[in-house]
Every structure is written in structure tokens, then in C-alpha cells.
N, C-alpha and C. Protein backbone atom coordinates (compact mmCIF):
# COMPACT_ATOMS: atom_id res chain seq x y z
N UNK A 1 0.84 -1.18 0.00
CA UNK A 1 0.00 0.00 0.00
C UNK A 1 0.88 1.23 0.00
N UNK A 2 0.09 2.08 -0.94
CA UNK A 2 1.41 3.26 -0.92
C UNK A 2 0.95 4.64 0.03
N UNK A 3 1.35 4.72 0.81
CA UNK A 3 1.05 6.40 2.63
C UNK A 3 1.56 7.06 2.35
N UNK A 4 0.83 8.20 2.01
CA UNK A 4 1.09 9.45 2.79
C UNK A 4 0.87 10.17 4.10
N UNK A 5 2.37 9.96 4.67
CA UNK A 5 2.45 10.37 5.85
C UNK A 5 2.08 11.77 6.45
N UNK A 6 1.40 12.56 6.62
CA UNK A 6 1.58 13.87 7.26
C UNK A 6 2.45 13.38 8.44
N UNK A 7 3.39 14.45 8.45
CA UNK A 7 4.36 14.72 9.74
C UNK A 7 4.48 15.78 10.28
N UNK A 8 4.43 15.80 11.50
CA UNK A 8 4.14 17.10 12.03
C UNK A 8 5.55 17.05 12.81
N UNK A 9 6.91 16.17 13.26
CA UNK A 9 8.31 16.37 13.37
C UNK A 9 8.45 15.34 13.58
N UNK A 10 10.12 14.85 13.43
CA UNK A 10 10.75 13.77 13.46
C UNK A 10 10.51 12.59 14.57
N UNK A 11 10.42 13.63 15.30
CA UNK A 11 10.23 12.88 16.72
C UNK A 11 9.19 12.29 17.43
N UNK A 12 7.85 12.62 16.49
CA UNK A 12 6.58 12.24 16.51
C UNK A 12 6.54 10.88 15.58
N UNK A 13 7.41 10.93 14.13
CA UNK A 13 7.62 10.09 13.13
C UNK A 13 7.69 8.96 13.35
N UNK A 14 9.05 8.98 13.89
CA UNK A 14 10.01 7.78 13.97
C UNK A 14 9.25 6.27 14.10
N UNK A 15 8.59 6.30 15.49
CA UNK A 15 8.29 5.03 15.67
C UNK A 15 6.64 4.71 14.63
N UNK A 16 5.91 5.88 13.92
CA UNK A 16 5.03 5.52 13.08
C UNK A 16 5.89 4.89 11.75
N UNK A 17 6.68 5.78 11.10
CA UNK A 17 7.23 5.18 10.20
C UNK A 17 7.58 3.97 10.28
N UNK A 18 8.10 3.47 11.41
CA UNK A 18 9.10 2.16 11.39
C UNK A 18 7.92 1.30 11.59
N UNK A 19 6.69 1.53 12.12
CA UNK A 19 5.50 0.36 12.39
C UNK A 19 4.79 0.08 10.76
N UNK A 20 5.07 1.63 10.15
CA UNK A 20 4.27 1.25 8.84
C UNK A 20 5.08 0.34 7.82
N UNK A 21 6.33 1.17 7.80
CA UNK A 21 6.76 -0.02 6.81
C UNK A 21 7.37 -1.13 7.40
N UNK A 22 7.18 -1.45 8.41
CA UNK A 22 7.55 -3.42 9.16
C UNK A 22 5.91 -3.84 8.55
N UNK A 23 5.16 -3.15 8.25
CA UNK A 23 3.98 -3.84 7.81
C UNK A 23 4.02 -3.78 6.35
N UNK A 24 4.79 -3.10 5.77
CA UNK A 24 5.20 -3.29 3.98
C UNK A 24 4.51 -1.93 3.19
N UNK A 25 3.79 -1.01 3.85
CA UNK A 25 3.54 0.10 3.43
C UNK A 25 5.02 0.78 2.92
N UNK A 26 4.67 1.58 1.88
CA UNK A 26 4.98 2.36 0.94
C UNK A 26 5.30 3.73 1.17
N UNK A 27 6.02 4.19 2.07
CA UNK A 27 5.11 5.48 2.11
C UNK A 27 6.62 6.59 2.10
N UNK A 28 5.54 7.66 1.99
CA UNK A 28 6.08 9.11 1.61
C UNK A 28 5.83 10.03 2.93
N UNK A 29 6.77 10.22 3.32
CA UNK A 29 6.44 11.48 4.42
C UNK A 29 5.73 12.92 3.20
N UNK A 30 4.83 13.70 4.31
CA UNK A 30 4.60 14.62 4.03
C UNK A 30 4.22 15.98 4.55
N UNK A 31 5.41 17.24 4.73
CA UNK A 31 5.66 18.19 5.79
C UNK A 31 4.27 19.12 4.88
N UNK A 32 3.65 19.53 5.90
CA UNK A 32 2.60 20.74 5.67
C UNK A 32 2.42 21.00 7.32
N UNK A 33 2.82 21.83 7.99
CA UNK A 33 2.52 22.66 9.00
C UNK A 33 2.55 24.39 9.57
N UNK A 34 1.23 24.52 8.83
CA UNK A 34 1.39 26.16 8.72
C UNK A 34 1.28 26.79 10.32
N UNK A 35 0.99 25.84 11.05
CA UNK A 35 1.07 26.14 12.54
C UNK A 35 1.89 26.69 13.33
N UNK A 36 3.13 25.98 13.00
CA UNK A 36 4.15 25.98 13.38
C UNK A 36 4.78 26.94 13.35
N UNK A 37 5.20 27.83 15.04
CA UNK A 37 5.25 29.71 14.85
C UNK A 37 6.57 29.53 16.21
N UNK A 38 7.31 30.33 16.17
CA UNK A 38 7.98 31.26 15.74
C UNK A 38 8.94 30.53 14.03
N UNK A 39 9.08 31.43 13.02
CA UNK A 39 9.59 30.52 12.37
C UNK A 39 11.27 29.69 12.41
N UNK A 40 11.69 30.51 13.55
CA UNK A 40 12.68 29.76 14.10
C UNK A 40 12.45 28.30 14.34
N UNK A 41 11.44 28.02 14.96
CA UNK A 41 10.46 26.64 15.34
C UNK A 41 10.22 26.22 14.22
N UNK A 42 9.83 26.88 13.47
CA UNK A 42 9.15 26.09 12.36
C UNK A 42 10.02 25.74 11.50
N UNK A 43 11.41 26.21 11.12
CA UNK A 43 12.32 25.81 10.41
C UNK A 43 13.30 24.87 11.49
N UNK A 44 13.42 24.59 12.86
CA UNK A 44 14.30 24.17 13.47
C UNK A 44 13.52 22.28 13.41
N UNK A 45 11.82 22.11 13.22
CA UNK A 45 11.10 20.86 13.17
C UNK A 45 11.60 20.35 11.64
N UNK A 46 11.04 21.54 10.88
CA UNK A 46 11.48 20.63 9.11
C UNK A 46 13.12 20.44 9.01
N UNK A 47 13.90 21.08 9.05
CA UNK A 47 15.43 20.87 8.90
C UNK A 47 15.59 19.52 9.77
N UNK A 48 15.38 19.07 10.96
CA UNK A 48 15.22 18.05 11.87
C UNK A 48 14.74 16.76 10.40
N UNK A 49 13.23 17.06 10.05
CA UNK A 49 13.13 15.76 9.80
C UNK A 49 13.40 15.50 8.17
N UNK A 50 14.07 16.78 7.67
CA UNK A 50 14.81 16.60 6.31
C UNK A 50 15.99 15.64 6.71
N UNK A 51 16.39 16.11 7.39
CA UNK A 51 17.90 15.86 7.94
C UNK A 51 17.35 13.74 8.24
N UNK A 52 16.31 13.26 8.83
CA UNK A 52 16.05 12.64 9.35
C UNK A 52 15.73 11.42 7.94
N UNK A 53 14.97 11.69 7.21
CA UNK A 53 14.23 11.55 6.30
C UNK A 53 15.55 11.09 5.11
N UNK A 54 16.29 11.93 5.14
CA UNK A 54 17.87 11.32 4.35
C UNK A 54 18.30 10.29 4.79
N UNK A 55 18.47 10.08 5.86
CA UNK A 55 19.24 8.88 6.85
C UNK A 55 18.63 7.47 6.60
N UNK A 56 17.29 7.94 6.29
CA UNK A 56 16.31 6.36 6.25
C UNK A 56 15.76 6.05 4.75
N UNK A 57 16.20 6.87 3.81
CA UNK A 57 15.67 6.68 2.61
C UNK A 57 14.17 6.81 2.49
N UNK A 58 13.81 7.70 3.25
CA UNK A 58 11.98 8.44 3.19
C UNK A 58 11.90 9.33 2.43
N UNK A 59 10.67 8.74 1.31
CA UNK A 59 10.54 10.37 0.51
C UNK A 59 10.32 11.17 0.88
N UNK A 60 10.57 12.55 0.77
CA UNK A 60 9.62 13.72 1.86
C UNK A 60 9.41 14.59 0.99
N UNK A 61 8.02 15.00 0.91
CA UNK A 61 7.01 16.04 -0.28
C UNK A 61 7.06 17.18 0.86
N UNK A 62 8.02 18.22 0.41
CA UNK A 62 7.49 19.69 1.67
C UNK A 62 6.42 20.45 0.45
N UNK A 63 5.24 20.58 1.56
CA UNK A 63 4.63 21.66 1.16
C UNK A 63 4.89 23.21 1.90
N UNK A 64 6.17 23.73 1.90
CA UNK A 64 7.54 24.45 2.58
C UNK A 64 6.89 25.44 2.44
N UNK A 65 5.45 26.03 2.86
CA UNK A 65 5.35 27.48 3.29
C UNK A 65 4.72 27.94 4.38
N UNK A 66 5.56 28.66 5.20
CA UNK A 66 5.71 28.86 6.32
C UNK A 66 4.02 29.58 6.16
N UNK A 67 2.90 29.19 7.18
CA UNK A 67 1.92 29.89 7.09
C UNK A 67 1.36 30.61 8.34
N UNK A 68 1.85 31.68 8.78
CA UNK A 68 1.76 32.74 9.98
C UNK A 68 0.39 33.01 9.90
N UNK A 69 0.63 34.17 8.78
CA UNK A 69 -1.05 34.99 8.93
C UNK A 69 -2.11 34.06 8.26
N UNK A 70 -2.08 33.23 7.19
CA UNK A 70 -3.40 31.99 6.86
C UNK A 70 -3.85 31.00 8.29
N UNK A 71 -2.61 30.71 8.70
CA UNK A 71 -2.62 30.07 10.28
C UNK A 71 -3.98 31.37 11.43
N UNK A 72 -3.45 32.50 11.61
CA UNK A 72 -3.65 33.52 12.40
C UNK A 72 -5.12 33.94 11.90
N UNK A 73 -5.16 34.35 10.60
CA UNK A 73 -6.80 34.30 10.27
C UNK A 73 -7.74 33.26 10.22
N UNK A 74 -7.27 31.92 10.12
CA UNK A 74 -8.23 31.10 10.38
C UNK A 74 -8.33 30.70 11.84
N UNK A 75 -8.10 30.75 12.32
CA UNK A 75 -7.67 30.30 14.43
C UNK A 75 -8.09 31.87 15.13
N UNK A 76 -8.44 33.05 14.07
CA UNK A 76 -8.52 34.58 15.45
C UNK A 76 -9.70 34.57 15.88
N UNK A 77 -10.77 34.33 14.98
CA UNK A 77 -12.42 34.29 16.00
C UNK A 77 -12.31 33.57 16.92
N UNK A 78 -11.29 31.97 17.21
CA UNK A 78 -11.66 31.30 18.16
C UNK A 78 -10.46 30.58 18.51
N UNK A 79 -9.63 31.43 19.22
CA UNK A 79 -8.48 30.86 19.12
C UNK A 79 -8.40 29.34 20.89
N UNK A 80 -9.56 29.69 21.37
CA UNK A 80 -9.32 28.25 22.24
C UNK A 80 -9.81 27.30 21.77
N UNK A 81 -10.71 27.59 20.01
CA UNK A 81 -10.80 26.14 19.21
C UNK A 81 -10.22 25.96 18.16
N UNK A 82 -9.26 26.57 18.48
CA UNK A 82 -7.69 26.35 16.78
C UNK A 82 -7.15 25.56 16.73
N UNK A 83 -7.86 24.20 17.19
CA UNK A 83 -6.75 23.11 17.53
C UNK A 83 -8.07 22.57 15.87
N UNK A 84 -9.30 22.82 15.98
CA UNK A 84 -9.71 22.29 14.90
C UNK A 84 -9.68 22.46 13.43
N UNK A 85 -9.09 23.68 13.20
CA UNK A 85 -8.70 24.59 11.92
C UNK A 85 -7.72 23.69 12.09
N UNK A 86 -6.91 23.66 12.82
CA UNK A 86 -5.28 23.58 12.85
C UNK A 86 -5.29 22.39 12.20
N UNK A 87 -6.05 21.25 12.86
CA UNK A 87 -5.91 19.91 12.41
C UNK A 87 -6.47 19.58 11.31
N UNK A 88 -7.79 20.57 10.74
CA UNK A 88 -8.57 20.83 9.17
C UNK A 88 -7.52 20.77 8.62
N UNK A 89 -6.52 22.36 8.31
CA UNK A 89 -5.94 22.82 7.30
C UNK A 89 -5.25 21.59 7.08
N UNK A 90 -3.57 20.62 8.72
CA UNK A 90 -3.18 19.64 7.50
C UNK A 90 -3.87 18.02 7.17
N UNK A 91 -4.69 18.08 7.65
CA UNK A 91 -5.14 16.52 7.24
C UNK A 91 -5.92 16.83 5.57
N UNK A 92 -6.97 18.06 5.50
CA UNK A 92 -7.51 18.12 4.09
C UNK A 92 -6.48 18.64 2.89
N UNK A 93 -4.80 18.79 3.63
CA UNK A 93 -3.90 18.94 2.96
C UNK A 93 -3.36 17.56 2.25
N UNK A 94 -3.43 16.83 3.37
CA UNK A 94 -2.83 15.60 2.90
C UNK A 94 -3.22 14.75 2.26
N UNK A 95 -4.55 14.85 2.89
CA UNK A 95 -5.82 14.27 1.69
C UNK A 95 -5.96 14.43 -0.02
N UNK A 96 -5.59 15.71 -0.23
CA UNK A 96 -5.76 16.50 -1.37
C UNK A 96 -4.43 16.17 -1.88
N UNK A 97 -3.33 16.06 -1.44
CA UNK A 97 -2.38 15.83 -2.21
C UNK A 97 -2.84 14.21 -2.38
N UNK A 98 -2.44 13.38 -1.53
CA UNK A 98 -2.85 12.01 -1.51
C UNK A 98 -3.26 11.51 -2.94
N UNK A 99 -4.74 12.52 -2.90
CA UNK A 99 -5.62 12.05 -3.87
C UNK A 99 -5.27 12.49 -5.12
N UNK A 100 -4.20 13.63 -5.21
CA UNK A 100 -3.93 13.50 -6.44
C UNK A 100 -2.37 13.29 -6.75
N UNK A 101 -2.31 12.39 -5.85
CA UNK A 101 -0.58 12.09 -6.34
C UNK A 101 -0.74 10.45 -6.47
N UNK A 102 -1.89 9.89 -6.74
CA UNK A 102 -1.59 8.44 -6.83
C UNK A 102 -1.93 7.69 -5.08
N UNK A 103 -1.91 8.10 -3.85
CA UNK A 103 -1.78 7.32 -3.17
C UNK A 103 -2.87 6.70 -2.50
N UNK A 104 -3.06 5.20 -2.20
CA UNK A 104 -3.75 4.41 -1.38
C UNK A 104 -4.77 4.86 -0.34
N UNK A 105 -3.48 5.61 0.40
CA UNK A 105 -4.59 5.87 1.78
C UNK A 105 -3.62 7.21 2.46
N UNK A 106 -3.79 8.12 3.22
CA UNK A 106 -3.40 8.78 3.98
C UNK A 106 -3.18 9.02 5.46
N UNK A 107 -2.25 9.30 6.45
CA UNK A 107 -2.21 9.33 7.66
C UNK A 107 -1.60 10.18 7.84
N UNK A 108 -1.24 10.62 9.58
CA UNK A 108 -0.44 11.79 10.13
C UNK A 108 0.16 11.01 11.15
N UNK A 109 1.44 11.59 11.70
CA UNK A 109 2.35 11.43 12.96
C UNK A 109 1.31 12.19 13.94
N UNK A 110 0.34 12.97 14.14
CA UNK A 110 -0.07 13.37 14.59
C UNK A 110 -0.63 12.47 15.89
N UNK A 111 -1.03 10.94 15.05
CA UNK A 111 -1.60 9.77 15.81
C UNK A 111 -0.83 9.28 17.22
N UNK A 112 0.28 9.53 17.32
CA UNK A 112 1.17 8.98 18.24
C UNK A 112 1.37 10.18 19.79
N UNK A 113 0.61 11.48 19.65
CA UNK A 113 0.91 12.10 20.89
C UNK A 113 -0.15 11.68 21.40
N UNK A 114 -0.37 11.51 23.05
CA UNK A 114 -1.09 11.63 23.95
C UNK A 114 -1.99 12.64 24.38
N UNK A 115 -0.84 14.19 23.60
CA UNK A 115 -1.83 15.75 23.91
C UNK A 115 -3.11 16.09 22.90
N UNK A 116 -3.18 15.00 21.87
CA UNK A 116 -3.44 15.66 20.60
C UNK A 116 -4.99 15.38 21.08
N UNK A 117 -6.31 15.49 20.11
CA UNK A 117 -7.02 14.94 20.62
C UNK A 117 -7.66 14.16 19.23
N UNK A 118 -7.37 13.25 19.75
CA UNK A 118 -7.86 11.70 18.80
C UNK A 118 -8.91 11.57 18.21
N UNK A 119 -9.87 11.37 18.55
CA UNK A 119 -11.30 11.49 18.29
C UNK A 119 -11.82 12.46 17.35
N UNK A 120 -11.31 14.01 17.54
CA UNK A 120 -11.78 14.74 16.56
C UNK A 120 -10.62 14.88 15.13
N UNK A 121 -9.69 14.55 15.72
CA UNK A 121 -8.07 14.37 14.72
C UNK A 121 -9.13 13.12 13.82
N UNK A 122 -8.99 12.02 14.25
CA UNK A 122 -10.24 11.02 13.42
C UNK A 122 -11.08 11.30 12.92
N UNK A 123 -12.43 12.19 13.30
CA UNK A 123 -12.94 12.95 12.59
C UNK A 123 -12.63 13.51 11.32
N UNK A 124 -11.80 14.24 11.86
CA UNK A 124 -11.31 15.30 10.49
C UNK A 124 -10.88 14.51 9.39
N UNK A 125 -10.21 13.38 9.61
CA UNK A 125 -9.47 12.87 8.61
C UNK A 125 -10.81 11.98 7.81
N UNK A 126 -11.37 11.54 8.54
CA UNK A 126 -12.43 11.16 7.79
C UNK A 126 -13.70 11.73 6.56
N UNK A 127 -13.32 12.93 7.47
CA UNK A 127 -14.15 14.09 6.50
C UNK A 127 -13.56 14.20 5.04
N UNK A 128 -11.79 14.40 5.56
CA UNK A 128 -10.66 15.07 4.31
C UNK A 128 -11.26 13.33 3.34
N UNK A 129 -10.92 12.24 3.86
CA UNK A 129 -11.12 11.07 3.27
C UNK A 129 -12.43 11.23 1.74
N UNK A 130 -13.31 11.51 2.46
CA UNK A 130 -14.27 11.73 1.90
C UNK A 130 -14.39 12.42 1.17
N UNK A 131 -14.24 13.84 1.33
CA UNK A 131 -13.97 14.79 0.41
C UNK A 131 -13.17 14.80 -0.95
N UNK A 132 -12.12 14.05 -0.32
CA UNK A 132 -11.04 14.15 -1.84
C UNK A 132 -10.58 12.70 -2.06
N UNK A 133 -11.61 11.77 -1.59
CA UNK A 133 -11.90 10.12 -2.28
C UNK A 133 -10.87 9.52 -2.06
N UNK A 134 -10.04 9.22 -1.09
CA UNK A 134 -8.60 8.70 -0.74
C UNK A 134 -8.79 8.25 0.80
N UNK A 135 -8.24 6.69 0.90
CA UNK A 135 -8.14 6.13 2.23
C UNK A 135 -7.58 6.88 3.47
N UNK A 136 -8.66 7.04 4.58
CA UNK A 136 -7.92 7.83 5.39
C UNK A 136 -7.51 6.39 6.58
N UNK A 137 -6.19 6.18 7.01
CA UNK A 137 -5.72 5.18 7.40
C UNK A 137 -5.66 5.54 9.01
N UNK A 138 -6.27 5.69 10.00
CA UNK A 138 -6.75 6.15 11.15
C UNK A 138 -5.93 4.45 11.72
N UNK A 139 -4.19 5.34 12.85
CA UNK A 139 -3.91 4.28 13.63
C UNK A 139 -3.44 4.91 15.36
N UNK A 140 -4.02 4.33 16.01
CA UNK A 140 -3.78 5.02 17.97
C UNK A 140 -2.43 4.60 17.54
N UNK A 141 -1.04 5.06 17.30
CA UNK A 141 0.53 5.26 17.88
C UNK A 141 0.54 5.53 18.93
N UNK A 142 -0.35 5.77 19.93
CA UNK A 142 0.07 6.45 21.23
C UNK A 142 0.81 5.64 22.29
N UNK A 143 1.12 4.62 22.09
CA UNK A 143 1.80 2.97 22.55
C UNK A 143 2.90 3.30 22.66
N UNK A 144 3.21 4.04 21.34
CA UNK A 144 4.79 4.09 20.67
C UNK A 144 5.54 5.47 20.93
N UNK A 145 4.60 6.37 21.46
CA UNK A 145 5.00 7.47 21.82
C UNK A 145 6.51 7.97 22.62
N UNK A 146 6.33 7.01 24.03
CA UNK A 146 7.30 7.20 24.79
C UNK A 146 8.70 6.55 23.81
N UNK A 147 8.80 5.64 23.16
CA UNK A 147 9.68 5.03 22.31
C UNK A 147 10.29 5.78 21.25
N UNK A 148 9.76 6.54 21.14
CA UNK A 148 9.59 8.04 20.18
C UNK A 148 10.65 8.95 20.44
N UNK A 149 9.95 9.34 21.52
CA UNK A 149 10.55 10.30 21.95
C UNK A 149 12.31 10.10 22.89
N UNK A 150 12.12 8.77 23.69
CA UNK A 150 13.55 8.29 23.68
C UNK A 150 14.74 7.65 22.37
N UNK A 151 14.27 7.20 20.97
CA UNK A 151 14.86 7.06 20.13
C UNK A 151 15.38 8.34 19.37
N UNK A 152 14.40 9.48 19.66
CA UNK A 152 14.71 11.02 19.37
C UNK A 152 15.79 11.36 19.91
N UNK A 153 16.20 11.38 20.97
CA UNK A 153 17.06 11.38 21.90
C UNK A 153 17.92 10.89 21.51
N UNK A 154 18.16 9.57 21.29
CA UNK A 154 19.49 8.88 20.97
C UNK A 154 20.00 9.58 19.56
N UNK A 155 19.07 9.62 18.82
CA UNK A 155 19.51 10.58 17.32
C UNK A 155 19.80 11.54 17.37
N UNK A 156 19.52 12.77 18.29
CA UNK A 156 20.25 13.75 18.63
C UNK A 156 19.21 14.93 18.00
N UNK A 157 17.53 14.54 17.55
CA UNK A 157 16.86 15.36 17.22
C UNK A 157 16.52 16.51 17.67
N UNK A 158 16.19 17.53 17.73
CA UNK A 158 15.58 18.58 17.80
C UNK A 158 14.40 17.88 18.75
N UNK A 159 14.15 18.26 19.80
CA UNK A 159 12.43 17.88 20.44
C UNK A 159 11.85 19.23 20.80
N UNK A 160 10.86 19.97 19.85
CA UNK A 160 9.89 20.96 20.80
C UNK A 160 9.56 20.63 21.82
N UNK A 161 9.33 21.99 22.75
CA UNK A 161 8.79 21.97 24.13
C UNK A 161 6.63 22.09 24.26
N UNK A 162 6.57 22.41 22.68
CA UNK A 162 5.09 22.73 22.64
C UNK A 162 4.89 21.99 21.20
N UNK A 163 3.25 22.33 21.70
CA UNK A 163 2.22 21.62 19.96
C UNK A 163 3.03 22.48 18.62
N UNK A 164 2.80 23.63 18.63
CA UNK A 164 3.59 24.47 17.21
C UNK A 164 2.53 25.47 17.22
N UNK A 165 1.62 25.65 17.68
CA UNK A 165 1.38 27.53 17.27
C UNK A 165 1.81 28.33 18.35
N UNK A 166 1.85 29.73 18.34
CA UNK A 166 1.92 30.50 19.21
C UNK A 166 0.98 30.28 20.70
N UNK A 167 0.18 29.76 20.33
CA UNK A 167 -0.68 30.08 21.83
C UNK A 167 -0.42 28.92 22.47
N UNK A 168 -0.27 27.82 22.05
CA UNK A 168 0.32 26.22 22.91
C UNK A 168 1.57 26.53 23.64
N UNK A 169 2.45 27.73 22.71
CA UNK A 169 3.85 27.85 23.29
C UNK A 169 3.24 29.05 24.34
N UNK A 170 2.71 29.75 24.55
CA UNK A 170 2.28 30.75 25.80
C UNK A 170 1.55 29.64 26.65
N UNK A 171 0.61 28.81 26.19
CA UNK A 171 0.11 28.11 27.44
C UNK A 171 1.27 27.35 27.88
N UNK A 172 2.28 27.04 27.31
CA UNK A 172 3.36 25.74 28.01
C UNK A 172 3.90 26.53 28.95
N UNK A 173 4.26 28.00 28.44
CA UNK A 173 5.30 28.33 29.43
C UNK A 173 4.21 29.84 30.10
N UNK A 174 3.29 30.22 30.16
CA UNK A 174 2.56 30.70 31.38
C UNK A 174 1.45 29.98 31.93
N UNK A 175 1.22 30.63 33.21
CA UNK A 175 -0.24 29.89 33.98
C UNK A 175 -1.08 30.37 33.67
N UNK A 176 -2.04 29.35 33.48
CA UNK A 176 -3.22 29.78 32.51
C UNK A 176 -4.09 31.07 33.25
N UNK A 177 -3.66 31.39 34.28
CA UNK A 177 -4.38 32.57 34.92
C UNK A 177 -3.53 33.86 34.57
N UNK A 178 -2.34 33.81 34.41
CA UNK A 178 -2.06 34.99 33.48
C UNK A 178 -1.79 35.15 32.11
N UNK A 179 -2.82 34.04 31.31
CA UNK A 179 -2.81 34.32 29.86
C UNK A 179 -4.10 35.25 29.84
N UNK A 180 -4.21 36.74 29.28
CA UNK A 180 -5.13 37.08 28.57
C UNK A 180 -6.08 36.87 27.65
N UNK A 181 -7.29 36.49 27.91
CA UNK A 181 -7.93 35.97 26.75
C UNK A 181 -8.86 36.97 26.50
């Protein structure tokens, strides 16, 4: 079967990639994260899993544009529900390429955090599925997580301290009683 991976960083990757193809999948990483803010951050995750992605012989399709203000206007009416734009924009990204690049079915690294939230991440992808006629391949990684993130480690990756927009990185590092909303 031939995957397209959405990846949202290396360190989320690792142990999805290595489960998909021990099962004989095909697959193509694929960077689209317009989330991802300061662009220091956002170039310090893709350079990581370019860099990463060489080492293992993974294709990797960047859709390489940094998206601040498309990010910022779709997430400003409601920015304590931008986790659902956020997860719209890349799954109906991946979908859409998917469907027109030839591939089987589609997934994200997204599947493997514990913070993310599953259920509507599933959702969405089901929707993108639908929409642009391409397998959406819905798998819980969250098993593999901790394995993840210590094999990150041994590789010497880059690990963010937050999800990737601006406001995950203010909630990580203030108390939620002195964030302004």
C-alpha cells in the first residue's frame, strides 16, 4: 500500500514510520505545518526531519510554506478552538495531495501524541477522506510514543517543548491565569 504520511516532526515520526513499513507500506512522508510559529520553530522541526528523512531513505514532499497569517486568520475568532482549523488545514492537505498524487490511503504522525485529541483528529481525517476520495488510514501510535521520543534522543533530534502555534507555546510556558484571553 502506498502512505502518505503527514508529519508534524521527526520525533513524533520515527516510531510511526518504522511500524508502517515493518507492515510493507509504501510510504512518503509529508511536511505541511502552517502552525508551526515562531519561524525559528518552524524551520528548526522541518530541517530536523529533512535531515532525518535522508538517513532512512523516506521520501519527503514539503509543502515548505511557512503559514503565519493563513494560520492567524483562520484560528482569530476562536483561538481556544484552533486546535480544529489547525488539524482541518493539515489533514484536508494531505488528503488533497494524496488524492492526487496516486496514493492508497493517507495518515499523520499526529496519531502517536497523547496531547493531541484523537477522536476529533479522526474525525477530520475522515471528513478530508471523503472529500477528496482517498483512504484515510486512522492508527492510535500512542503505545509508541514514549519510544519516540527516547529514540529522538538517541539521534540527537531537535524535540519541541510545545504543539507548534503561538498560543500552545504561551500556554506551556505561562499559567493559565495569566494568559489574557
Amino acid at each position: 500500500m502506498k502512505t502518505l504520511l503527514h508529519v508534524c516532526c521527526a520525533p513524533c515520526a520515527n516510531q510511526c514510520i518504522d511500524l508502517l513499513r515493518s507492515e510493507g507500506q509504501e510510504l512518503t512522508a509529508y511536511w505541511y505545518n502552517p502552525n508551526i510559529h515562531p519561524f525559528t520553530e518552524y524551520r528548526a522541526r522541518r530541517n530536523c526531519l529533512r535531515d532525518y528523512a535522508g538517513t532512512i531513505a523516506l521520501p519527503l514532499v514539503e509543502r515548505d510554506d511557512y503559514g503565519l497569517r493563513p494560520f492567524v486568520r483562520a484560528v482569530a475568532e476562536d483561538i481556544e478552538g484552533r486546535c480544529v482549523k489547525c488539524y482541518e488545514m493539515r489533514l484536508f492537505a494531505a488528503a488533497e495531495y494524496a488524492a492526487q498524487n496516486g496514493y492508497d490511503s493517507f495518515s499523520s504522525s499526529l496519531f502517536i501524541s497523547p496531547y493531541q485529541n484523537h477522536e476529533l483528529l479522526k474525525e477530520l481525517g475522515e471528513r478530508a477522506a471523503d472529500e477528496f476520495h482517498v483512504r484515510f488510514q486512522y492508527r492510535d501510535f500512542r503505545p509508541l510514543f514514549r519510544a519516540g521520543q527516547e529514540r529522538a534522543r538517541e539521534l540527537g533530534f531537535y524535540i519541541q517543548k510545545y504543539c507548534g502555534c503561538v498560543f500552545s507555546e504561551q500556554e506551556r510556558y505561562l499559567k493559565p491565569s495569566k494568559i489574557i484571553r
